[in-house]
Protein backbone atom coordinates (compact mmCIF):
# COMPACT_ATOMS: atom_id res chain seq x y z
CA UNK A 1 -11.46 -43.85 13.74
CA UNK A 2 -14.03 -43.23 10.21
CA UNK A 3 -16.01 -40.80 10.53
CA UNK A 4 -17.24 -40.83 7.19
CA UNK A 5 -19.96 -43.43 7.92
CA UNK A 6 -23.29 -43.57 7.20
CA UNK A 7 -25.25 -44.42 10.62
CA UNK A 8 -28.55 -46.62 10.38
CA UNK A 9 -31.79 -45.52 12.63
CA UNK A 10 -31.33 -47.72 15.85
CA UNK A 11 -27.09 -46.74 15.55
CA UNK A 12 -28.29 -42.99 15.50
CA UNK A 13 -30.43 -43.13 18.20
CA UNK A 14 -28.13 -44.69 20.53
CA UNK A 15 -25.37 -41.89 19.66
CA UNK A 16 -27.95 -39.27 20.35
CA UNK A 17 -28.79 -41.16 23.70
CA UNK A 18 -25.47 -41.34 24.67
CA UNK A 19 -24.64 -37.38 23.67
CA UNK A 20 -27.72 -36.34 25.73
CA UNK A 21 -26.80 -38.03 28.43
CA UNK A 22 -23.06 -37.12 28.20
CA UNK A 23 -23.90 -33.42 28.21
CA UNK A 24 -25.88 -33.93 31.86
CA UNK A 25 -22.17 -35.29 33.18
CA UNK A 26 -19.65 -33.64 34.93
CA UNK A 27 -17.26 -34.47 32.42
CA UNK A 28 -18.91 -32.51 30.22
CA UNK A 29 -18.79 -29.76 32.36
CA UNK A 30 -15.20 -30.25 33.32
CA UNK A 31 -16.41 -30.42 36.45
CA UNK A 32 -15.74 -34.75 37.25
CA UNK A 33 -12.54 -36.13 38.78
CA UNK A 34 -13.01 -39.16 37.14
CA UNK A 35 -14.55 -40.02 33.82
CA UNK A 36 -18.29 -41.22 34.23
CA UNK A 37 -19.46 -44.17 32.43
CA UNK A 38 -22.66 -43.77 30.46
CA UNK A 39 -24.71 -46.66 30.08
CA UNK A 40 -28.12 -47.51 27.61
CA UNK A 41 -30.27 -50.52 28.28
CA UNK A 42 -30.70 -52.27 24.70
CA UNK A 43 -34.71 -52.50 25.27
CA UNK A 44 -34.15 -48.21 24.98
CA UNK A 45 -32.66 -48.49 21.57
CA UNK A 46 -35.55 -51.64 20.20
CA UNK A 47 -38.15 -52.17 22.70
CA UNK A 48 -39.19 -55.82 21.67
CA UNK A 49 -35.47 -56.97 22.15
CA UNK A 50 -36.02 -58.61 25.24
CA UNK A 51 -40.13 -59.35 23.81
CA UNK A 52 -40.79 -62.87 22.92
CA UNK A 53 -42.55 -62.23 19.41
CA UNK A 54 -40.03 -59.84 18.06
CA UNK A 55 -39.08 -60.13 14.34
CA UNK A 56 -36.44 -62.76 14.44
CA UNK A 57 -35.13 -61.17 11.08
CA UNK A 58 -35.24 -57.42 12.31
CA UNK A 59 -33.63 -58.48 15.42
CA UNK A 60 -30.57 -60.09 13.99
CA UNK A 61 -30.22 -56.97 12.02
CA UNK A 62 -30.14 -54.78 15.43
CA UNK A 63 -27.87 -57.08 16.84
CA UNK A 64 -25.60 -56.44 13.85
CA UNK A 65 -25.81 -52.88 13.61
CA UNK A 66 -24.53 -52.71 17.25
CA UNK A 67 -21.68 -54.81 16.89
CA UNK A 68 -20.64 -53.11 13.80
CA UNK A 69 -21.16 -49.46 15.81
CA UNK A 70 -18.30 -51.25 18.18
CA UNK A 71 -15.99 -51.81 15.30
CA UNK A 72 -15.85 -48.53 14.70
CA UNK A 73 -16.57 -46.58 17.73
CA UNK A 74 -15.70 -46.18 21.28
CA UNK A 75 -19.39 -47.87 22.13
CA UNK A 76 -19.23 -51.51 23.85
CA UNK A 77 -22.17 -54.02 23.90
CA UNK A 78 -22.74 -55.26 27.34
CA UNK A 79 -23.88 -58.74 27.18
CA UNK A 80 -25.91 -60.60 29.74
CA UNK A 81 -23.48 -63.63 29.84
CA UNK A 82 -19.60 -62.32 28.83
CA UNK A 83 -18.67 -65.66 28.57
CA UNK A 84 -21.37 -66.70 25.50
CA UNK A 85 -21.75 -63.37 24.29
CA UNK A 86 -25.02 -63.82 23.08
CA UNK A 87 -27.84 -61.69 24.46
CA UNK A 88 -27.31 -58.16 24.82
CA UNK A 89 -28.20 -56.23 28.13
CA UNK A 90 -26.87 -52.68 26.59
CA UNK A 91 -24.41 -50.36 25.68
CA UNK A 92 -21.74 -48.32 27.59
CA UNK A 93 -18.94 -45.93 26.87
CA UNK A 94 -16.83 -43.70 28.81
CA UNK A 95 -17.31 -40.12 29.22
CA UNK A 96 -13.97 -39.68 28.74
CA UNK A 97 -14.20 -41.29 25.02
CA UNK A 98 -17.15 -39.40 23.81
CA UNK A 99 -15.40 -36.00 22.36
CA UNK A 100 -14.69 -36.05 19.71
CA UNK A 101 -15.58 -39.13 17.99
CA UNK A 102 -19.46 -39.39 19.01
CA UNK A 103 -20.08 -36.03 17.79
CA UNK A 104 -18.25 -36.35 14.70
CA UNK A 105 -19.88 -40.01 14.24
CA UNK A 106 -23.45 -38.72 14.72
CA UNK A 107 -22.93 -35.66 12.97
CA UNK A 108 -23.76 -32.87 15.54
CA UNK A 109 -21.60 -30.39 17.75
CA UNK A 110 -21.39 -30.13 21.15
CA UNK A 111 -24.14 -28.53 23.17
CA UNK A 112 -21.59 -25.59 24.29
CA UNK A 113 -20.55 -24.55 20.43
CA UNK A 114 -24.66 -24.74 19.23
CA UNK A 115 -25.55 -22.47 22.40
CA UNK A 116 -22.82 -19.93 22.02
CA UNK A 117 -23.56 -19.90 18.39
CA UNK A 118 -27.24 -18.73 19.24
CA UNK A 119 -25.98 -15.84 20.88
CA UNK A 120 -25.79 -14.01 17.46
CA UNK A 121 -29.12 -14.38 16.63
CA UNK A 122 -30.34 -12.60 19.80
CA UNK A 123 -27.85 -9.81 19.72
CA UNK A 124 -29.61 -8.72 16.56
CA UNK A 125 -32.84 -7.19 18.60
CA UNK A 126 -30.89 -5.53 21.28
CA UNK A 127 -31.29 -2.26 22.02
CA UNK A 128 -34.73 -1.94 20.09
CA UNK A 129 -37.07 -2.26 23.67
CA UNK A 130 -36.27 -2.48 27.24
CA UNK A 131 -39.10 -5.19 27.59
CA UNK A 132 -36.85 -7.26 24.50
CA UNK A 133 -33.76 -6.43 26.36
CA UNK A 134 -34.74 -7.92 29.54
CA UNK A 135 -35.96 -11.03 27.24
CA UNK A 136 -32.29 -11.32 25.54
CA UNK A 137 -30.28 -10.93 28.40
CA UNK A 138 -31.77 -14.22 30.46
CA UNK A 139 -31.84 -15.72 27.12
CA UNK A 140 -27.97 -14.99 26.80
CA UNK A 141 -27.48 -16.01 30.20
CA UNK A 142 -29.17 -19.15 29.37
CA UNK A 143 -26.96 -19.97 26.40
CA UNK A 144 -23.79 -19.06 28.01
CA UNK A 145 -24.54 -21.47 30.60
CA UNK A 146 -24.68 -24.17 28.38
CA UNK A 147 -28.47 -24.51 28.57
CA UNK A 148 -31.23 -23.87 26.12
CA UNK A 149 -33.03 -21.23 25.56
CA UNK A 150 -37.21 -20.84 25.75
CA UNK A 151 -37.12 -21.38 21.27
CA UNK A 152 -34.98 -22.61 18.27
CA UNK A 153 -33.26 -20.04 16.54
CA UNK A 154 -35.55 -19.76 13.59
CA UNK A 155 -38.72 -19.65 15.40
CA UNK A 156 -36.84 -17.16 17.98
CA UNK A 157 -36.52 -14.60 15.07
CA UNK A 158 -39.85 -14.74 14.50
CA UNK A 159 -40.61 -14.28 17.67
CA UNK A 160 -38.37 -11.43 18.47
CA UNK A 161 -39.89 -9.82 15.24
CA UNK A 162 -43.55 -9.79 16.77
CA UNK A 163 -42.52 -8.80 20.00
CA UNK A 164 -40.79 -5.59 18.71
CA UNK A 165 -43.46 -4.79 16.41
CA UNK A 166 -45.90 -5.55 19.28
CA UNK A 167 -44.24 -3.10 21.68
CA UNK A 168 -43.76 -0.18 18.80
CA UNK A 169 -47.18 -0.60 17.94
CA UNK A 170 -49.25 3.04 18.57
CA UNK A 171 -52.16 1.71 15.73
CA UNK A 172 -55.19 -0.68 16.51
CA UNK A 173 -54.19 -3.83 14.51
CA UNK A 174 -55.65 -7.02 14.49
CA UNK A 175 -53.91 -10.84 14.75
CA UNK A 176 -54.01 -11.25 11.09
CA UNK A 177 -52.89 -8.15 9.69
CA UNK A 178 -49.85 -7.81 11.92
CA UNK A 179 -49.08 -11.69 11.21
CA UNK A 180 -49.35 -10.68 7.11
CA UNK A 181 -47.16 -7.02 7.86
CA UNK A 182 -44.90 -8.87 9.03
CA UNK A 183 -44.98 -12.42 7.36
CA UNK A 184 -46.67 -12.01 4.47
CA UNK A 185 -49.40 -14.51 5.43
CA UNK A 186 -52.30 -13.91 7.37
CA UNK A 187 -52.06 -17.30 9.41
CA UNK A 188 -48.65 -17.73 9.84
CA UNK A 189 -48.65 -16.08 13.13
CA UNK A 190 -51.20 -18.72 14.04
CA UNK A 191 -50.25 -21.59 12.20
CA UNK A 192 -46.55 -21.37 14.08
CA UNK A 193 -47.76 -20.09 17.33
CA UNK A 194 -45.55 -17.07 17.04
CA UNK A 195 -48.36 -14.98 18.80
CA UNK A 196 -48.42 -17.73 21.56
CA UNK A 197 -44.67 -17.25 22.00
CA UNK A 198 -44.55 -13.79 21.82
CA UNK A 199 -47.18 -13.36 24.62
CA UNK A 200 -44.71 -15.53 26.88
CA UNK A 201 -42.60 -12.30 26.41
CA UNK A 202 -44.97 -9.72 26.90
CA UNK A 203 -46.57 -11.47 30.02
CA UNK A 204 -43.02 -12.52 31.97
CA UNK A 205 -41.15 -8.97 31.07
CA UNK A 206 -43.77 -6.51 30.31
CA UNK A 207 -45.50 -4.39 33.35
CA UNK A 208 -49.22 -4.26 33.69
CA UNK A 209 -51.83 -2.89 36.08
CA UNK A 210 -53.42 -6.26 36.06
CA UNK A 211 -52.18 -9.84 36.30
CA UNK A 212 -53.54 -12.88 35.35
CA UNK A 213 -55.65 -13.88 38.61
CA UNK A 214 -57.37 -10.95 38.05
CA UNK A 215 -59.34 -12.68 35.06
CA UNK A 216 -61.50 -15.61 34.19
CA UNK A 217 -59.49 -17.29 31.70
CA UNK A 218 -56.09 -17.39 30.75
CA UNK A 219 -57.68 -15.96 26.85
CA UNK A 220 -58.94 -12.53 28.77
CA UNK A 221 -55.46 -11.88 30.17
CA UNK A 222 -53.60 -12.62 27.40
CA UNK A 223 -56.13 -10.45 25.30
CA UNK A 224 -55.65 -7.91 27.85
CA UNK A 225 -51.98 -7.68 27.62
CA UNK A 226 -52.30 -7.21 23.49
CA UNK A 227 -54.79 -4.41 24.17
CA UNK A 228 -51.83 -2.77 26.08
CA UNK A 229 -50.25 -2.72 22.78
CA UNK A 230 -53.59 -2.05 21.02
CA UNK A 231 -53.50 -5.48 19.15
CA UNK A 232 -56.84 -7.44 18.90
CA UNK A 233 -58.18 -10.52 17.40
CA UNK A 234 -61.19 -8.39 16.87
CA UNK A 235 -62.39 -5.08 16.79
CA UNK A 236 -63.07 -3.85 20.47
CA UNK A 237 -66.46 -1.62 21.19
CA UNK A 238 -67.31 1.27 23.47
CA UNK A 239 -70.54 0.92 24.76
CA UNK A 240 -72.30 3.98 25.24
CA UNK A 241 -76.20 4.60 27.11
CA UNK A 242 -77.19 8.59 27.73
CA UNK A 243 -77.41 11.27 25.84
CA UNK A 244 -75.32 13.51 23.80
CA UNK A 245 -73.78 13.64 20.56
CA UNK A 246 -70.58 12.43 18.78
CA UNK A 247 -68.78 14.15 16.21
CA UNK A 248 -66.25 12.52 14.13
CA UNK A 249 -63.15 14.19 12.30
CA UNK A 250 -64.85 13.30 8.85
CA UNK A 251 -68.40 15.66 9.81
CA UNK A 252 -70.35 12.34 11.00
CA UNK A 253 -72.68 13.36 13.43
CA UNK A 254 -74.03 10.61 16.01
CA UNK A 255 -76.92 12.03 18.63
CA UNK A 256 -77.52 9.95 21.64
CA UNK A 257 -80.37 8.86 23.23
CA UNK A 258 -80.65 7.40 26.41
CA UNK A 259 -82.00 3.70 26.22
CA UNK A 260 -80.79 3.82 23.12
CA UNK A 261 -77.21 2.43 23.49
CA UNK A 262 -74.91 2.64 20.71
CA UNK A 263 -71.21 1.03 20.36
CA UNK A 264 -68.32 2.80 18.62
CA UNK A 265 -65.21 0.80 17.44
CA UNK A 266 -62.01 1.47 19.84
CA UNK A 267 -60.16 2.18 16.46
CA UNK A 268 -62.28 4.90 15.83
CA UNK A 269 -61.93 6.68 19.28
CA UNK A 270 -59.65 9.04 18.50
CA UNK A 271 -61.50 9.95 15.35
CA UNK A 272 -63.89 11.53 17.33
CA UNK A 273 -63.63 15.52 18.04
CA UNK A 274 -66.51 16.12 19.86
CA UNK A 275 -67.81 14.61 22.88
CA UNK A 276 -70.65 15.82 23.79
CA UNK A 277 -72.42 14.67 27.15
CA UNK A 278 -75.94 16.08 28.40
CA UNK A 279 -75.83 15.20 31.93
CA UNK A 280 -74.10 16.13 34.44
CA UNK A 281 -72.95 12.46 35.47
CA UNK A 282 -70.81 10.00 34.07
CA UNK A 283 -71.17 6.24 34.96
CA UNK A 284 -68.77 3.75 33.91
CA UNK A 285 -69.40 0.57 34.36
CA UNK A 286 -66.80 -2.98 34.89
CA UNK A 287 -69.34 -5.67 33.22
CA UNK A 288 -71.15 -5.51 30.51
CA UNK A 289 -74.09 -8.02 31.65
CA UNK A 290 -74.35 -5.26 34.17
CA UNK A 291 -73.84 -2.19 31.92
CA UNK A 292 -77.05 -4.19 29.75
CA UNK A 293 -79.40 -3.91 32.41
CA UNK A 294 -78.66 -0.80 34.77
CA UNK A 295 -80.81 2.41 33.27
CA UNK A 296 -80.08 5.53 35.05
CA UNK A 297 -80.14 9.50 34.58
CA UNK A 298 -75.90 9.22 33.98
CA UNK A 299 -74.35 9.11 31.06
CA UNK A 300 -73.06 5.49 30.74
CA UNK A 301 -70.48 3.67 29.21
CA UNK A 302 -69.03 0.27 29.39
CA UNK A 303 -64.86 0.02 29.06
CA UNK A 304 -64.74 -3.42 30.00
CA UNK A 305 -62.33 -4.77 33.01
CA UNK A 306 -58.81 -2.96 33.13
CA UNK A 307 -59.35 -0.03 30.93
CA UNK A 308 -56.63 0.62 27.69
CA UNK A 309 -54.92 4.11 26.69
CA UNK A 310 -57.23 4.59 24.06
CA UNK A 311 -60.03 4.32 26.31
CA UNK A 312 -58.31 6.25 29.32
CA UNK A 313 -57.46 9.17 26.91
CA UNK A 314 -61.07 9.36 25.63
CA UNK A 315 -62.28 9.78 29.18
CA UNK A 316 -60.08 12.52 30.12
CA UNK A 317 -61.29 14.01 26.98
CA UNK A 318 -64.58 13.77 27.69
CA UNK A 319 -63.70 15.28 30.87
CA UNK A 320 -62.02 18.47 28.90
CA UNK A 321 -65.04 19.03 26.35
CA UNK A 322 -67.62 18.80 29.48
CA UNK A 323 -66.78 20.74 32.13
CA UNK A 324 -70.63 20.61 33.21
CA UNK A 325 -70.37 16.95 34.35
CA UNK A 326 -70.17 17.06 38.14
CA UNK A 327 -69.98 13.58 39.05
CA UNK A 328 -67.65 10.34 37.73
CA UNK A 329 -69.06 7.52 39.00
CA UNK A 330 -67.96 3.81 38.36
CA UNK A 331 -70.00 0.77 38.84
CA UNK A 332 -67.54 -2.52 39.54
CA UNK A 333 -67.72 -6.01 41.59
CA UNK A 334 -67.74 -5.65 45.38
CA UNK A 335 -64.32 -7.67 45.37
CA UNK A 336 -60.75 -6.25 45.24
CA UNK A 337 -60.30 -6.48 42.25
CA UNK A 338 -63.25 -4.55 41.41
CA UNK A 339 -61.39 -1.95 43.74
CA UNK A 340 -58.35 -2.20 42.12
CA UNK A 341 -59.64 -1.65 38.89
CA UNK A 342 -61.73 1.75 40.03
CA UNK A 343 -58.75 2.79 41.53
CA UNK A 344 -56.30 2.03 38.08
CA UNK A 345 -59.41 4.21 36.18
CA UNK A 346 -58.50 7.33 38.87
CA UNK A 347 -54.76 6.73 38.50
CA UNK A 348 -54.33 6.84 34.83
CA UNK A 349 -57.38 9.26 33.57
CA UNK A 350 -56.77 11.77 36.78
CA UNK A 351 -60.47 11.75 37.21
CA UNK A 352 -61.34 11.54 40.67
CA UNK A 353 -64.17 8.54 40.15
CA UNK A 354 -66.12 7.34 43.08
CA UNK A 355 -67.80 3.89 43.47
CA UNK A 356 -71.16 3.49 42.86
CA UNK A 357 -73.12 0.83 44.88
CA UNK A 358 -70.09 -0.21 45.46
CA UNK A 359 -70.36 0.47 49.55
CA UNK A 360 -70.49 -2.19 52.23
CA UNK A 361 -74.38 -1.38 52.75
CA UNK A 362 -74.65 -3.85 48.94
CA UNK A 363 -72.41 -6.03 50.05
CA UNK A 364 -73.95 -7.19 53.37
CA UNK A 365 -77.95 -6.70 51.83
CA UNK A 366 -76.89 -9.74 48.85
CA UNK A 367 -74.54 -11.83 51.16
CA UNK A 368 -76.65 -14.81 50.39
CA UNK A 369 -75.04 -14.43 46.89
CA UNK A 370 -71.14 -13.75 47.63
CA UNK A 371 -68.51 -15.91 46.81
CA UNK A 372 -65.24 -16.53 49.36
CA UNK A 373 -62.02 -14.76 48.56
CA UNK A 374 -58.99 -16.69 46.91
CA UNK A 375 -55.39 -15.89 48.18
CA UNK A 376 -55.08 -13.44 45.07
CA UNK A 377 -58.23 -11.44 46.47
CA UNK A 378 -56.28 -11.28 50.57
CA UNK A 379 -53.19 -9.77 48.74
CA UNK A 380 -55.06 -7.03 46.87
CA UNK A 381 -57.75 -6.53 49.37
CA UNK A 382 -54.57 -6.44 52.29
CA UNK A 383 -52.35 -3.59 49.68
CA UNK A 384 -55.13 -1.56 49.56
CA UNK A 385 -56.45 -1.59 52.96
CA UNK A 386 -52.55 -0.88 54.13
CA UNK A 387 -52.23 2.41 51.58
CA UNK A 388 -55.30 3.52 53.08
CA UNK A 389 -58.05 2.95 50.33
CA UNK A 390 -61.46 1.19 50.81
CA UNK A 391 -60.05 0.25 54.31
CA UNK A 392 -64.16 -0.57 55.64
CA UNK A 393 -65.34 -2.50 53.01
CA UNK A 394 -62.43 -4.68 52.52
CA UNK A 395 -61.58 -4.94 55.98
CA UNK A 396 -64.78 -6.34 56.14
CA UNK A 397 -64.14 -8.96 53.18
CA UNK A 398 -60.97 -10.14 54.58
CA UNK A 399 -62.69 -11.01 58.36
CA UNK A 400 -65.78 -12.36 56.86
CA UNK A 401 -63.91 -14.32 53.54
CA UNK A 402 -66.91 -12.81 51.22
CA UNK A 403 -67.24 -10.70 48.04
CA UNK A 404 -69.34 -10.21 45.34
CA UNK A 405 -70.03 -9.93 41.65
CA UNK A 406 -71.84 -6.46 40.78
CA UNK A 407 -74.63 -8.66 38.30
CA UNK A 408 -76.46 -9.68 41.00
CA UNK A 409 -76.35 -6.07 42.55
CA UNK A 410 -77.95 -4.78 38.82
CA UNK A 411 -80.52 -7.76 38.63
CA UNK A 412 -81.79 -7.07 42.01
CA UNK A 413 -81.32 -3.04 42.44
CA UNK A 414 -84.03 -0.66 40.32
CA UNK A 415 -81.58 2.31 39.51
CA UNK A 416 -84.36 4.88 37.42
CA UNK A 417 -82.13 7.71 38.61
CA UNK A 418 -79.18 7.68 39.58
CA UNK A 419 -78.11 9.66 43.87
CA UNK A 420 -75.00 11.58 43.80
């Protein structure tokens, strides 16, 4: 048979029809006894066929185009009535026919040869993370099964390429000045959704302290999981309320004063070599609606949600330039993930932080205002009860399906000095 021919619209969307559906078969596979027999409804290939004001004049040209594809090809027009051979019902072919003329008539390769040619371009990034590793090898998997992978080569590259830098990162960087280190063009990482991609990586293969239940929006997750990596859209704040001084590696020389809260860009964190903190508590707090309106004797600060290395690191410095502070107190939603989160903050500072009206006696006193828990809120609240932590409070969640957001705890509560 030619294979040199030059295939008009409807004749290459049949072929392509026919190849997809070939590559489902056990034929394909190697996998059928007998050779299936793939068949295409002619309404598939030009939906007003069987439509009473079709072009009359585009019609007979369909109806050509198919019966030349027969000459030449192992495809055969069904008709509605074999005898008069007028009207067509569709197209079939057998399995058995379709390699290798169909391919080499519509111009493409078998699924099997474009997946194991794929392979290469993965095999490029290995070794370079264990998180990209993990990624690769289902990919591989994927591909050697015949099957396709999560993206197309090209845009797979590009992926890869912001994942690795991603995962290397140790600098605050925001969206568009990793997308134009590593593209050359500040939107490019937006424009092809490489960032969108890449955070399908991070989320399925990376390992968190939080997961995505734990937030309000799909946006705050993902923006937590770049933070990992110290990648933001925007510069990130520390929120600090108290006073003390900060003194920055450059001789700037910030004094604090309490109810006069200040904000210092995450970025510039570890810029600063003194910490200086004139009390002798320390009261973080989860929400910054919350952190707004609470006034107390503590030195406060608001971290936001699950708390960063940047952020962790310039607590347990604080901790080593201030060994007057007595207390660490943290201020969170009466719900387990409130929990959780205080008890990430002791885990990865080593600063042994207590709640703050955080007890059961808050929870019970604004009942009127608690929410029920969510199946995500029984499995937290049910690991920590079971290793031992919180056991009253969220014993007392689970049997009375309540919990509570700490705002309505900071509206109601006056908190001019703090009780430790």
């Amino acid at each position: 048979m030619k294979t040199d021919r030059k295939l008009n619209s409807w004749q290459k969307k049949l072929l392509d029809i026919i190849l997809d559906a070939y590559e489902r078969t056990g034929t394909y596979r190697g996998e059928a006894k007998k050779h299936q027999k793939l068949r295409v409804p002619a309404v598939e290939i030009y939906p007003a066929y069987e439509r009473d004001d079709a072009d009359l004049t585009e019609l007979s040209q369909f109806e050509a185009s198919m019966r030349a594809l027969e000459l030449f090809s192992p495809v055969r027009i069904v008709y509605k009535d074999r005898k008069l051979k007028n009207e067509f019902e569709g197209f079939l072919v057998s399995a058995g026919d379709v390699e290798p003329s169909l391919y080499e008539l519509a111009g493409r390769k078998p699924g099997r040869e474009v997946h194991a040619g794929q392979i290469g371009v993965y095999e490029r990034y290995l070794g370079r993370s264990r998180l990209l590793d993990d990624f690769i090898k289902e990919q591989e998997a994927f591909l050697n099964a015949d099957r396709n992978a999560w993206f197309a080569p090209d845009t797979a590259e590009d992926v890869m390429k912001t994942v690795d830098f991603i995962v290397h990162n140790t600098d605050n960087i925001l969206y568009r000045e990793m997308s134009i280190a590593l593209f050359g063009d500040t939107k490019y990482i937006e424009n092809h959704h490489i960032l969108t991609k890449a955070l399908r990586i991070l989320k399925k293969f990376g390992t968190y302290d939080f997961a995505e239940a734990d937030f309000d929006s799909k946006k705050e997750y993902e923006s937590a999981v770049l933070a990992e990596y110290a990648v933001y859209e925007n510069p990130s704040y520390v929120n600090f309320n108290g006073n003390g001084r900060l003194v920055f590696g450059n001789g700037t020389r910030i004094e604090l004063k309490a109810g006069t809260p200040i904000a210092v860009r995450s970025d510039r964190l570890s810029d600063i070599t003194v910490i200086g903190v004139d009390s002798d508590t320390v009261l973080t707090i989860e929400n910054l609606t919350s952190y707004n309106r609470t006034q107390t004797d503590a030195f406060q600060l608001y971290l936001a949600g699950y708390h960063n290395h940047a952020r962790q690191e310039f607590l347990v410095r604080m901790r080593e330039q201030n060994p007057g502070i007595r207390s660490w107190l943290h201020f969170g939603d009466l719900d387990p993930d409130g929990f959780c989160i205080l008890e990430n903050l002791r885990r990865k500072t080593g600063i042994d932080f207590r709640g703050w009206q955080m007890d059961l006696s808050f929870l019970i006193k604004y009942r009127a205002y608690a929410k029920r828990l969510n199946q995500n809120d029984r499995t937290k609240a049910e690991n920590l009860v079971s290793e031992g932590m919180h056991a009253e409070i969220l014993t007392y969640m689970l049997q009375q399906d309540v919990k509570l957001e700490q705002e309505i705890i900071s509206w109601k509560e006056e908190a001019d000095k703090i009780k430790t």
